[in-house]
C-alpha atoms as a PDB file:
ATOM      1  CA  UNK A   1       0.000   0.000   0.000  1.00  0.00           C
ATOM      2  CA  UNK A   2       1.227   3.455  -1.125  1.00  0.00           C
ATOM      3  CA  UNK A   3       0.542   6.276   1.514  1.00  0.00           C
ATOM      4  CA  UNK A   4       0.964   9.860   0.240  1.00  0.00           C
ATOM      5  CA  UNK A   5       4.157  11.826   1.611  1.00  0.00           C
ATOM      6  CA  UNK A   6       3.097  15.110   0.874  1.00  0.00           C
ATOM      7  CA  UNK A   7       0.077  17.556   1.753  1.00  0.00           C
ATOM      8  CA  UNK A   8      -1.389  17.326  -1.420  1.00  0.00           C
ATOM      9  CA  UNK A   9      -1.601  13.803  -1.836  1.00  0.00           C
ATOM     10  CA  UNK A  10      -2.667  13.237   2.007  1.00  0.00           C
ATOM     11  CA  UNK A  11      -6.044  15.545   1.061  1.00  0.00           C
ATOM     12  CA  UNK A  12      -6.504  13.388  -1.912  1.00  0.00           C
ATOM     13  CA  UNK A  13      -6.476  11.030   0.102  1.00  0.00           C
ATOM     14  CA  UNK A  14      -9.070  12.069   2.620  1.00  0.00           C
ATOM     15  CA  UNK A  15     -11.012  12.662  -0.275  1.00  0.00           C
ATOM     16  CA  UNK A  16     -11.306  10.089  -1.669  1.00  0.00           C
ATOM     17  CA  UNK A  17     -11.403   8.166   1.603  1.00  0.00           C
ATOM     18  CA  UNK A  18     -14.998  10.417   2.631  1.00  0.00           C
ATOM     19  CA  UNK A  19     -16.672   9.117  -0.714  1.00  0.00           C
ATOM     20  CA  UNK A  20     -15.930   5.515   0.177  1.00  0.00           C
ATOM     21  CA  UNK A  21     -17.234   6.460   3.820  1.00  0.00           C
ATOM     22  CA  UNK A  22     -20.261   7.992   1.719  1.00  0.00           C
ATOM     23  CA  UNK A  23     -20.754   5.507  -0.100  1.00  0.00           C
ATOM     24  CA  UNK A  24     -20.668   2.521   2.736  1.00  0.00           C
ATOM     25  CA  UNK A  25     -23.368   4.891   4.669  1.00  0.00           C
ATOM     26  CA  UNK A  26     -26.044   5.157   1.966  1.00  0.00           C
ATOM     27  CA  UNK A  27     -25.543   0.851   0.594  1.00  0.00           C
ATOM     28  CA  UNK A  28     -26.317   1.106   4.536  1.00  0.00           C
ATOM     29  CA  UNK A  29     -29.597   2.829   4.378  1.00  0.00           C
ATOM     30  CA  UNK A  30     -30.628   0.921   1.142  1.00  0.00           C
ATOM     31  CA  UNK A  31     -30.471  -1.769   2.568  1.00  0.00           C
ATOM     32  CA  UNK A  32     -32.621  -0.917   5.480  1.00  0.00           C
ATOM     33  CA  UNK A  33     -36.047  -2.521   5.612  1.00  0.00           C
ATOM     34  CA  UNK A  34     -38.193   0.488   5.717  1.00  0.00           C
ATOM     35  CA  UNK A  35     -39.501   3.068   3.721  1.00  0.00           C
ATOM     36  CA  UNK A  36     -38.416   5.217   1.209  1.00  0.00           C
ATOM     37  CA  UNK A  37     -39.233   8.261   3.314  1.00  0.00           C
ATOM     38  CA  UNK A  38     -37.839   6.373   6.515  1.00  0.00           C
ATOM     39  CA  UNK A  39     -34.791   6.231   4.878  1.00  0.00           C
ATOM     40  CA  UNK A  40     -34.456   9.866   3.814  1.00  0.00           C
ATOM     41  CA  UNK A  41     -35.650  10.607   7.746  1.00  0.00           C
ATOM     42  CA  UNK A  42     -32.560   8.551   8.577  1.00  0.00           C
ATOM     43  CA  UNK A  43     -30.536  10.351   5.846  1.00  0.00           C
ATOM     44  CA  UNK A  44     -30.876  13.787   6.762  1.00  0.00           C
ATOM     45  CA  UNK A  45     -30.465  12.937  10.232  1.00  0.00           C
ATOM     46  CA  UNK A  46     -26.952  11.598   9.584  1.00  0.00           C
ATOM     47  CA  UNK A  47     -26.315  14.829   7.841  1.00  0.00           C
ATOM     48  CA  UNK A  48     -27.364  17.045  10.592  1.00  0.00           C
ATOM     49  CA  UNK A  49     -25.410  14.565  13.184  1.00  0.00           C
ATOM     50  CA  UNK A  50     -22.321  15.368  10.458  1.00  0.00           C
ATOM     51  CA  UNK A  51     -22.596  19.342  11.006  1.00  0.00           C
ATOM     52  CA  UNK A  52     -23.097  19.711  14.972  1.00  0.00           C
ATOM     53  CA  UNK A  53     -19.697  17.324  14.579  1.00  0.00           C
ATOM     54  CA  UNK A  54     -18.118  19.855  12.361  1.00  0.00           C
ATOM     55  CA  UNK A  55     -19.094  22.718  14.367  1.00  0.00           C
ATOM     56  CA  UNK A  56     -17.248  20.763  18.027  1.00  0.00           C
END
């Protein structure tokens, strides 16, 4: 495994490391057994969950 050595590479790597992240949290929620609206309930409460992080 190749890890970047230099500030650019290491926020490409983030990056690309939050869409995987993403992407594992929604295959998550479509999986769910509920609702369509259940899951966009669940959805936007990740998101808000997300910004009171940011703002700590």
């Amino acid at each position: 495994m190749n890890l970047p050595t230099d500030k650019t590479g290491w926020c490409e790597f983030y990056s690309e490391f939050a869409k995987l992240q993403s992407e594992l949290v929604l295959l998550g929620i479509r999986k769910l057994n509920v609702s369509i609206d259940e899951k966009e309930k669940i959805l936007y409460g990740i998101i808000d969950k997300i910004k009171e992080r940011l703002v700590d």
